[in-house]
Structures are given as C-alpha cells and as structure tokens.
Protein backbone atom coordinates (compact mmCIF):
# COMPACT_ATOMS: atom_id res chain seq x y z
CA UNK A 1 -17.14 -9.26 10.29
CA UNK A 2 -16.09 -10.22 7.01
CA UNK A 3 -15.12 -8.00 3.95
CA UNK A 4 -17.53 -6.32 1.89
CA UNK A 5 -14.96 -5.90 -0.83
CA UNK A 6 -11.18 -7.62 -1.38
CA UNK A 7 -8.78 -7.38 -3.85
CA UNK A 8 -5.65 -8.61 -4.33
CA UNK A 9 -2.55 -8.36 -6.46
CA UNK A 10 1.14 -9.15 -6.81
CA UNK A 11 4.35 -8.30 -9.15
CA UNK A 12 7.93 -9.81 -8.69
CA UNK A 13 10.43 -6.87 -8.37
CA UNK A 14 13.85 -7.22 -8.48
CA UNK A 15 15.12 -6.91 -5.10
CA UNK A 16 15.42 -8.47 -2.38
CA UNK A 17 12.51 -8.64 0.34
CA UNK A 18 14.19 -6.65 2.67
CA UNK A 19 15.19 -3.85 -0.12
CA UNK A 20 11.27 -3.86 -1.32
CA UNK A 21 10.56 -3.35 2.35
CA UNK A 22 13.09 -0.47 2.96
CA UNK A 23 12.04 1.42 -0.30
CA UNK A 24 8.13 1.25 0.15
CA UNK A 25 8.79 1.96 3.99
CA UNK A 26 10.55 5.48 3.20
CA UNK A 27 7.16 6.80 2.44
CA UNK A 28 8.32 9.93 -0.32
CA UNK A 29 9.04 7.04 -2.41
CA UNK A 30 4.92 6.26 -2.47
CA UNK A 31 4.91 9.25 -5.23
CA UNK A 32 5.97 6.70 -7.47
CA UNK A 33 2.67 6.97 -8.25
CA UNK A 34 1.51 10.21 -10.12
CA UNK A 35 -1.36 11.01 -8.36
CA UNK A 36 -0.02 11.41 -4.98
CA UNK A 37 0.59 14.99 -4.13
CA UNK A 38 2.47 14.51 -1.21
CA UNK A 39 2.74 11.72 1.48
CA UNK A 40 3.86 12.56 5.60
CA UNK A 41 4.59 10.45 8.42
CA UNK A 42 4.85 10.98 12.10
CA UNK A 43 8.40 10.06 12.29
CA UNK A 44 9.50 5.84 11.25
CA UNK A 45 7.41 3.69 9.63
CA UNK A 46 6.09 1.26 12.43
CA UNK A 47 2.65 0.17 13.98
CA UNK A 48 1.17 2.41 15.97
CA UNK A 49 2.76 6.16 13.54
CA UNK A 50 -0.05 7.75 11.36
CA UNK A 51 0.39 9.95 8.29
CA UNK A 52 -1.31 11.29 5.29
CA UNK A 53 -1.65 11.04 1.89
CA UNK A 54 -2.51 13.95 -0.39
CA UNK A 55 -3.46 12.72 -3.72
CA UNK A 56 -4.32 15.23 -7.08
CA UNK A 57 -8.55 16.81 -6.89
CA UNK A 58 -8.86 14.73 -3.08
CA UNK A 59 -8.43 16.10 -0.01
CA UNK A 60 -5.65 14.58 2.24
CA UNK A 61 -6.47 11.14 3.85
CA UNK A 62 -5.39 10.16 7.21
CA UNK A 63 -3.99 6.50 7.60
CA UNK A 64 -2.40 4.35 10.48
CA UNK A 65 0.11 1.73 10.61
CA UNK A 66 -1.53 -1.00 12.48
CA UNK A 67 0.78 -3.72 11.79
CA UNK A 68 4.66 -3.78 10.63
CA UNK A 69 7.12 -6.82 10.45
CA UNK A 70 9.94 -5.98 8.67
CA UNK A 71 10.66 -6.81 5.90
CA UNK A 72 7.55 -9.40 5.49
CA UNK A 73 4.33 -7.39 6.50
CA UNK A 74 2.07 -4.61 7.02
CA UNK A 75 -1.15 -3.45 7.37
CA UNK A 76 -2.23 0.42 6.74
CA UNK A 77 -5.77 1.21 7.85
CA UNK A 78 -7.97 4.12 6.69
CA UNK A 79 -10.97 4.92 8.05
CA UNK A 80 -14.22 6.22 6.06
CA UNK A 81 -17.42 7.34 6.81
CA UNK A 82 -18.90 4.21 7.66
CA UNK A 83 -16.24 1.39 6.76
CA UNK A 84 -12.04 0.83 7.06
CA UNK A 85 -10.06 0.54 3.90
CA UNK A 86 -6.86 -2.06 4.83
CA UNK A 87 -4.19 -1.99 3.15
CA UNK A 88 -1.90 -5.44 3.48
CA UNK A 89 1.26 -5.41 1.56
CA UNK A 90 3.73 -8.38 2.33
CA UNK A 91 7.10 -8.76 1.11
CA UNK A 92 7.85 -12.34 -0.03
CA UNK A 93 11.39 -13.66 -0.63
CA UNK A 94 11.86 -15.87 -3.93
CA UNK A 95 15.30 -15.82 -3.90
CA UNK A 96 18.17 -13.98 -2.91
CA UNK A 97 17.97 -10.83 -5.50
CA UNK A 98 13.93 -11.45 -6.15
CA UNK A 99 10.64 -10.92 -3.68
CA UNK A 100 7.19 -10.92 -4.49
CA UNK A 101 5.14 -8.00 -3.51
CA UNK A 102 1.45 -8.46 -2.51
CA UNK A 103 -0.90 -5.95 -1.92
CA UNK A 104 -4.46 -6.77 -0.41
CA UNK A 105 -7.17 -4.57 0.05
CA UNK A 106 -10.25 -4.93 2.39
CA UNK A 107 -13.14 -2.78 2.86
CA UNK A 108 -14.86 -3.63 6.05
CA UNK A 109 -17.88 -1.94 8.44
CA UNK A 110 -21.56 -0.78 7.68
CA UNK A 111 -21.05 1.01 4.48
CA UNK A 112 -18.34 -1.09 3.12
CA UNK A 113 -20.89 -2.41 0.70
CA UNK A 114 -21.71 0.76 -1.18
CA UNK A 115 -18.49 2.00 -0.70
CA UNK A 116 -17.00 -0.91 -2.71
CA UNK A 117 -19.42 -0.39 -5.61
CA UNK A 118 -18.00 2.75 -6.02
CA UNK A 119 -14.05 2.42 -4.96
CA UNK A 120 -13.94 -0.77 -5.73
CA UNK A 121 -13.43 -1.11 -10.02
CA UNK A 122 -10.68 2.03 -8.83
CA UNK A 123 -8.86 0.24 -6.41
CA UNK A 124 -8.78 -2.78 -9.26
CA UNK A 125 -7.18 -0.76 -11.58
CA UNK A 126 -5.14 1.50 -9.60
CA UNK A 127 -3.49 -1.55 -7.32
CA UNK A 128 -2.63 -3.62 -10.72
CA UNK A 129 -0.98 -0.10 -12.38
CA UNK A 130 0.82 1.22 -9.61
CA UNK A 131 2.59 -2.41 -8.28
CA UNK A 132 4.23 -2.24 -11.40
CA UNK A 133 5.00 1.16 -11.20
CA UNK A 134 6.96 0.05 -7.19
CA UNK A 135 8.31 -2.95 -8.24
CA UNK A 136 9.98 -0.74 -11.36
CA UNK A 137 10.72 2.18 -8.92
CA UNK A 138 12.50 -0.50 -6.48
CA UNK A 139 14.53 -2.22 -9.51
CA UNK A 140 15.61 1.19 -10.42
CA UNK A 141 16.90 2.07 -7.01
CA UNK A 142 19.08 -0.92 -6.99
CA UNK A 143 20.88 -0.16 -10.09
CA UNK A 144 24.34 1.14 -9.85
C-alpha cells in the first residue's frame, strides 16, 4: 500500500557516519530536542527492542525498531489508531569526518490520510528544526 503522507529531510553533521549512528542510537541523546520528556528502551538499540517516547502535553508513545544496520539504517515504526508512522533515518558517509543524515517519514494504513492532514505540516516543521538541532548535538559531542 503506498504512503498517504512522506516527508523527507537531510543536514550534513560533522561526524563521521558511524559517530552520527552511535550518538542518535544512545536514545537519552533524542532529548536534544526540547519537547521530549523522556525517551526508554528495552535494553540496545536493534530491530526487534521497543521503547517510548514521552514528549511535553502528549501522553507517552510506544515505538519499535523494525530495522537497524549500523551505522547506515533504520526504521522506527509507531503505530496509530488506524495508520503506522515510519520513521527511516540513514546515515550517509561523505567523507571521512562528514555524513549526511536523512530522515524519512511515512504514514501508511486506513487513516493515514486524515492523519496526515493533521500531523503532517508538524512533522514538516518539526523534522527540518530538530535535524539541525542532532546534527549540532553530534558536532558538539565530537569536540574535545
């Protein structure tokens, strides 16, 4: 079934791929962005572990890990009444001390539709704001 709603954005970060990948995979680090509460995690970071995500006036969401290559790939899904929410962030080398991060977002199932009209302008904004928020949180990291 194809997507109701996609978006997609990416920001260079200073790091390598595999540093991107090991900070956004240590999931405390995802209250980079200030509207996360809290995030937890059923031990590592690979396919198959599920969490949650409290962010600020919502009620905590429950996500899985249903894919995870290290350090390229992975998908986090999310279901909702009606639909899935994926989210696809890959972890592109452009050179040794540089990566692009991409994050993709899908909305997929029988309410995906009016789901997007309302999530959809948020996820827009919030996925453009918060990259560069990681990619500055990463660059930080790596500074002596």
């Amino acid at each position: 079934m194809p997507a109701a709603y996609e978006f997609e954005h990416a920001v260079d970060v200073a790091a390598s791929s595999r540093a991107a990948w090991e900070f956004w995979t240590r999931v405390e680090n995802w209250k980079v962005d200030p509207h996360v509460e809290w995030v937890t995690i059923d031990g590592e970071f690979r396919e198959g572990a599920t969490g949650e995500t409290k962010q600020q006036g919502q009620p905590p969401a429950r996500w899985r890990v249903v894919e995870a290559r290290p350090p390229e790939r992975s998908v986090i899904a999310v279901e909702l009444p009606g639909a899935t929410a994926r989210f696809e962030m890959s972890f592109e080398p452009v050179s040794q001390d540089a990566s692009r991060l991409r994050q993709r977002i899908t909305l997929e199932g029988p309410q995906a539709k009016l789901l997007a009209s309302g999530l959809g302008p948020m996820f827009d904004e919030g996925v453009r704001m918060g990259m560069r928020r990681l990619a500055d949180a990463i660059a930080k990291s790596r500074e002596p």
